[in-house]
N, C-alpha and C. Protein backbone atom coordinates (compact mmCIF):
# COMPACT_ATOMS: atom_id res chain seq x y z
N UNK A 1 9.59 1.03 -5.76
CA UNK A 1 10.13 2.27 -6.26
C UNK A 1 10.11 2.28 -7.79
N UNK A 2 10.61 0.92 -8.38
CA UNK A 2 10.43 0.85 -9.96
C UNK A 2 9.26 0.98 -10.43
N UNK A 3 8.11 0.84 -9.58
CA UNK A 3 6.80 0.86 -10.22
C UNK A 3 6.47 2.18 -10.36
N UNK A 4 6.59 2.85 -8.84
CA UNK A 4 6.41 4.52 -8.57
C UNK A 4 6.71 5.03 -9.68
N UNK A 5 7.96 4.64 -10.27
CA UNK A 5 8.61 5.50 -10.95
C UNK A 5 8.00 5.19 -13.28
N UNK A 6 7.65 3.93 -12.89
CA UNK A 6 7.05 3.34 -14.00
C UNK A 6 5.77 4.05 -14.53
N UNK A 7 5.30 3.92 -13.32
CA UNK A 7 3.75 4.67 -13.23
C UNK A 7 3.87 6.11 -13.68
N UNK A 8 4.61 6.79 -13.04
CA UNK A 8 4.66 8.36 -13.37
C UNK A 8 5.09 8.36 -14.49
N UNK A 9 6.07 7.71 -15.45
CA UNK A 9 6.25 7.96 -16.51
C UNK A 9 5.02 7.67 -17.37
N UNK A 10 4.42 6.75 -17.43
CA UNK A 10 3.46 6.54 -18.00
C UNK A 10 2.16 7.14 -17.94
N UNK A 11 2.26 7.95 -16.79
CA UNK A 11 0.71 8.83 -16.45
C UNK A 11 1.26 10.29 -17.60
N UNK A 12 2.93 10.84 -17.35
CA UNK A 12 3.13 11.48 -18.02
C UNK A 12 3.41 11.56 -19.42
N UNK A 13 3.60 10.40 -20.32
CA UNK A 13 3.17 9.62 -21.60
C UNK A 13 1.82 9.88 -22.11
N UNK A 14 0.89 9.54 -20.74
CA UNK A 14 -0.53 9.56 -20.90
C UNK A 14 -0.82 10.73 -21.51
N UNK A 15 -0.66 11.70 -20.22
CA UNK A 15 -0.89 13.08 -20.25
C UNK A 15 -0.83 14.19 -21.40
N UNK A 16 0.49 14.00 -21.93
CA UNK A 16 1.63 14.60 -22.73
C UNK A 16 0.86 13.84 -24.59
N UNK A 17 0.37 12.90 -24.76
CA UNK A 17 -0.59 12.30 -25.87
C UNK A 17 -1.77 12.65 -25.82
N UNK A 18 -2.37 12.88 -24.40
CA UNK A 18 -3.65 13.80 -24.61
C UNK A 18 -3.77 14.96 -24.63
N UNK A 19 -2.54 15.64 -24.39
CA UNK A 19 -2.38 17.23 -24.83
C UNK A 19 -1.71 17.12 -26.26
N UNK A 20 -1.26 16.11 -27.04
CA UNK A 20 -1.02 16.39 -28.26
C UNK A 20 -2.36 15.83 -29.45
N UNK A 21 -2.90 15.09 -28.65
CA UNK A 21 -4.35 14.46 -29.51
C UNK A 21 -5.54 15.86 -29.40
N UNK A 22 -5.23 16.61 -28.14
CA UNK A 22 -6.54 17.53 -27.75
C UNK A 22 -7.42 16.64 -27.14
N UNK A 23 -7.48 15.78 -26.42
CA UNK A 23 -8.28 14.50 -25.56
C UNK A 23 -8.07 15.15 -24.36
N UNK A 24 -8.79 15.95 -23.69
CA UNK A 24 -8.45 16.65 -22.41
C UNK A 24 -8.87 15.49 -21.27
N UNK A 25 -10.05 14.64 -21.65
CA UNK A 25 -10.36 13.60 -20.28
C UNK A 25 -9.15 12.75 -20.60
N UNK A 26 -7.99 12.63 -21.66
CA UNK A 26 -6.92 11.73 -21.44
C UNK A 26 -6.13 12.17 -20.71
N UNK A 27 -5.63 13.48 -21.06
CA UNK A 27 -4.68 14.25 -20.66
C UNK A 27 -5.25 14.19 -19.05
N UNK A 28 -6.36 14.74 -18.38
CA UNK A 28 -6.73 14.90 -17.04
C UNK A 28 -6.14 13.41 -16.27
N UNK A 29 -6.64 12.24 -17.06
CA UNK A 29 -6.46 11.18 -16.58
C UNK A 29 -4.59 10.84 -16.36
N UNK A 30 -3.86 11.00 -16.99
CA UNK A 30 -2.60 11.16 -16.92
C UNK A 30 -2.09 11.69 -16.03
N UNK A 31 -2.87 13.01 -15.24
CA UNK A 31 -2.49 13.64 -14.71
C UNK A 31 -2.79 13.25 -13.22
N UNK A 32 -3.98 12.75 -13.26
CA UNK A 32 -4.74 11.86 -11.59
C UNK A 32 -3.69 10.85 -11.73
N UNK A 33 -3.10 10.17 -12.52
CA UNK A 33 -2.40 9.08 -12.41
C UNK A 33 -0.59 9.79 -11.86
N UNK A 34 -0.35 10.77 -12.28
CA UNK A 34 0.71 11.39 -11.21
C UNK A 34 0.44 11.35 -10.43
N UNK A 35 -0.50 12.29 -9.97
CA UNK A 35 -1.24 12.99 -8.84
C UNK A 35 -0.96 11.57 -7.77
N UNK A 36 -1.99 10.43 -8.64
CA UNK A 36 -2.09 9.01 -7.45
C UNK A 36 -0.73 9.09 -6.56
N UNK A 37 0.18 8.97 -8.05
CA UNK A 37 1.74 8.14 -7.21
C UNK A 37 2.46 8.86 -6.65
N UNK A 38 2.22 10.46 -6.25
CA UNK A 38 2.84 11.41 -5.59
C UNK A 38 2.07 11.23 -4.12
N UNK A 39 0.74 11.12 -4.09
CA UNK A 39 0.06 11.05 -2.64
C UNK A 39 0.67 9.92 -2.55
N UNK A 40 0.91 8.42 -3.08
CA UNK A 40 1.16 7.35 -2.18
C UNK A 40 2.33 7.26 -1.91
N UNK A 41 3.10 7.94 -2.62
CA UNK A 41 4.58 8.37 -2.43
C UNK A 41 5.09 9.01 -1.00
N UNK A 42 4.00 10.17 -0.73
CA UNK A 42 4.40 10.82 0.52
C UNK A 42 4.04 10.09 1.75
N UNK A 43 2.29 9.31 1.47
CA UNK A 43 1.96 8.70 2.53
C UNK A 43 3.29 7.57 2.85
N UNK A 44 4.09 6.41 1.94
CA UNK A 44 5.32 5.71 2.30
C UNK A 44 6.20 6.14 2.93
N UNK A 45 6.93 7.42 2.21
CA UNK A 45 8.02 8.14 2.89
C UNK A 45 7.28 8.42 4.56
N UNK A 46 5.85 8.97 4.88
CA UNK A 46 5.62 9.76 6.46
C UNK A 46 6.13 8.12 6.93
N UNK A 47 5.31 7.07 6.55
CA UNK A 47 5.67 5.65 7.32
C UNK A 47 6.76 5.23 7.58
N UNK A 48 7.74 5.42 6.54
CA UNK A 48 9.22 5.23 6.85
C UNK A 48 10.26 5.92 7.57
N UNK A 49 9.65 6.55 7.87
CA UNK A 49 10.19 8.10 8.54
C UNK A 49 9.67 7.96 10.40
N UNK A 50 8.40 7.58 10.23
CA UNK A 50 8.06 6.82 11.63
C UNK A 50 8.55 6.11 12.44
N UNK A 51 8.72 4.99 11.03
CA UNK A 51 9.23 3.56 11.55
C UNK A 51 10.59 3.73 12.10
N UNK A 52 11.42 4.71 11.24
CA UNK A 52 13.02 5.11 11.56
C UNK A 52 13.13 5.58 12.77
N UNK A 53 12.13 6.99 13.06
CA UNK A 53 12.06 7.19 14.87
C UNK A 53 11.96 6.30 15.62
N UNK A 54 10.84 5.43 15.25
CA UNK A 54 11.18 4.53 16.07
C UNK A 54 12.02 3.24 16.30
N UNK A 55 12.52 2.85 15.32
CA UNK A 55 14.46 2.24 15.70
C UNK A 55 15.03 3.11 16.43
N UNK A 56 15.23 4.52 15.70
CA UNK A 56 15.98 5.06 16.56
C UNK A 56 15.94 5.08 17.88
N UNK A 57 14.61 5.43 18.28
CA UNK A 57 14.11 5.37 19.79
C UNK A 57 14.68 4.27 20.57
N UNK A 58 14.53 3.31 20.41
CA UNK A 58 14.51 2.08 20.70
C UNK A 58 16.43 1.83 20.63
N UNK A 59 17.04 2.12 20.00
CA UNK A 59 18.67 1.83 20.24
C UNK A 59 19.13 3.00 21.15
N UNK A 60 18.54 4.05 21.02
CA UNK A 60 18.87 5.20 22.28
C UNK A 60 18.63 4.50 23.49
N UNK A 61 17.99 3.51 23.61
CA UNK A 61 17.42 3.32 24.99
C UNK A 61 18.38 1.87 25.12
N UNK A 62 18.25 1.02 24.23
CA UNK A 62 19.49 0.20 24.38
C UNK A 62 20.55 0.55 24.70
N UNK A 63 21.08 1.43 23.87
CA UNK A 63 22.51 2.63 24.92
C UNK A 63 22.85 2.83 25.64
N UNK A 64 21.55 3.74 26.26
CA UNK A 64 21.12 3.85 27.68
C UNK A 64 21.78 2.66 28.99
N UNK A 65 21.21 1.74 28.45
CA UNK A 65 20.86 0.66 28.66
C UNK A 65 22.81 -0.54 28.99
N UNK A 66 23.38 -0.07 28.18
CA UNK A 66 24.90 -1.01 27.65
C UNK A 66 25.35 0.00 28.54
N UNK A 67 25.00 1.49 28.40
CA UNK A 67 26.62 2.60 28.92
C UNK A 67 26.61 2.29 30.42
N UNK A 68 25.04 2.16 30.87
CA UNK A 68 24.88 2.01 32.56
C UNK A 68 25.22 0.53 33.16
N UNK A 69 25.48 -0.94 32.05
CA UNK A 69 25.94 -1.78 32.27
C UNK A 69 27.71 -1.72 32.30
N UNK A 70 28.56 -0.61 31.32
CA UNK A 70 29.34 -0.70 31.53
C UNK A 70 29.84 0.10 32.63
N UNK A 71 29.29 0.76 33.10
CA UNK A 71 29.80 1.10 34.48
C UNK A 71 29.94 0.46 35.23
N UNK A 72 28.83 -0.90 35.71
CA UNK A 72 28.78 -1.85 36.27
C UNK A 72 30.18 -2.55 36.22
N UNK A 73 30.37 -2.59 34.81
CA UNK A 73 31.70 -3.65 34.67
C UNK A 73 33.05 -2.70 35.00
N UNK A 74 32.61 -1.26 35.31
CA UNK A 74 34.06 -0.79 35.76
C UNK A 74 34.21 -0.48 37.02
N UNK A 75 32.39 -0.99 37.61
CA UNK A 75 33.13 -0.31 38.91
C UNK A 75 33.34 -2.38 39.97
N UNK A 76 33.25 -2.96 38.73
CA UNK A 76 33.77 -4.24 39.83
C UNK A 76 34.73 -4.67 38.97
N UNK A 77 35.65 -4.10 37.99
CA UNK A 77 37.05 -4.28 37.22
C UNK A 77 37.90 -3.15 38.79
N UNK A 78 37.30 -1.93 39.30
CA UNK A 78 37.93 -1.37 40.01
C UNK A 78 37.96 -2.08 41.20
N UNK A 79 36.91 -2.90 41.84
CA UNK A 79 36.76 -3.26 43.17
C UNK A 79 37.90 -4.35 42.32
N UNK A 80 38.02 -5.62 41.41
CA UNK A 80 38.89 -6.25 41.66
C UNK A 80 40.29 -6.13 41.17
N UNK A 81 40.48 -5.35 41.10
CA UNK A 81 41.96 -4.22 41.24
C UNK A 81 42.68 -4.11 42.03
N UNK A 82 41.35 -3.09 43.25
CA UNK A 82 42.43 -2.68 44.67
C UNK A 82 41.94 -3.77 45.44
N UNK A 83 41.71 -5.27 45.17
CA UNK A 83 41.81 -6.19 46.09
C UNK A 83 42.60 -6.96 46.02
N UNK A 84 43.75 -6.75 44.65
CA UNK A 84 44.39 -7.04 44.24
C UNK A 84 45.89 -7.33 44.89
């Protein structure tokens, strides 16, 4: 994230010196160098965002999984009750 964020400042440094020099292939270049860290930016976030569905997925089903075991444990806490 410190780099992401390193990078964009510095593409916009770039940029912002080649619009004050009049160097337009600097300035352009400054600007592909945002450009870069915004596409690899979004492509991370879609991956992390994936990866999260799928934890999530995966503890829903563990849930699933504990709530239908604790029934188990209440319906033989009930059988040893009324045998009580």
């Amino acid at each position: 994230m410190f780099l992401a964020l390193s990078l964009m400042a510095i593409g916009g440094g770039v940029s912002l010196w080649g619009i004050q020099q009049h160097i337009t292939s600097i300035a352009l270049t400054g600007l592909v160098i945002i450009g870069t860290v915004c596409v690899s930016w979004w492509f991370w976030v879609m991956f992390i965002i994936r990866t999260m569905m799928a934890l999530n997925n995966r503890t829903v089903l563990s849930l699933t999984e504990i709530q239908e075991d604790l029934g188990t444990v209440k319906i033989l806490l009930k059988e040893y009750d009324s045998s009580r």
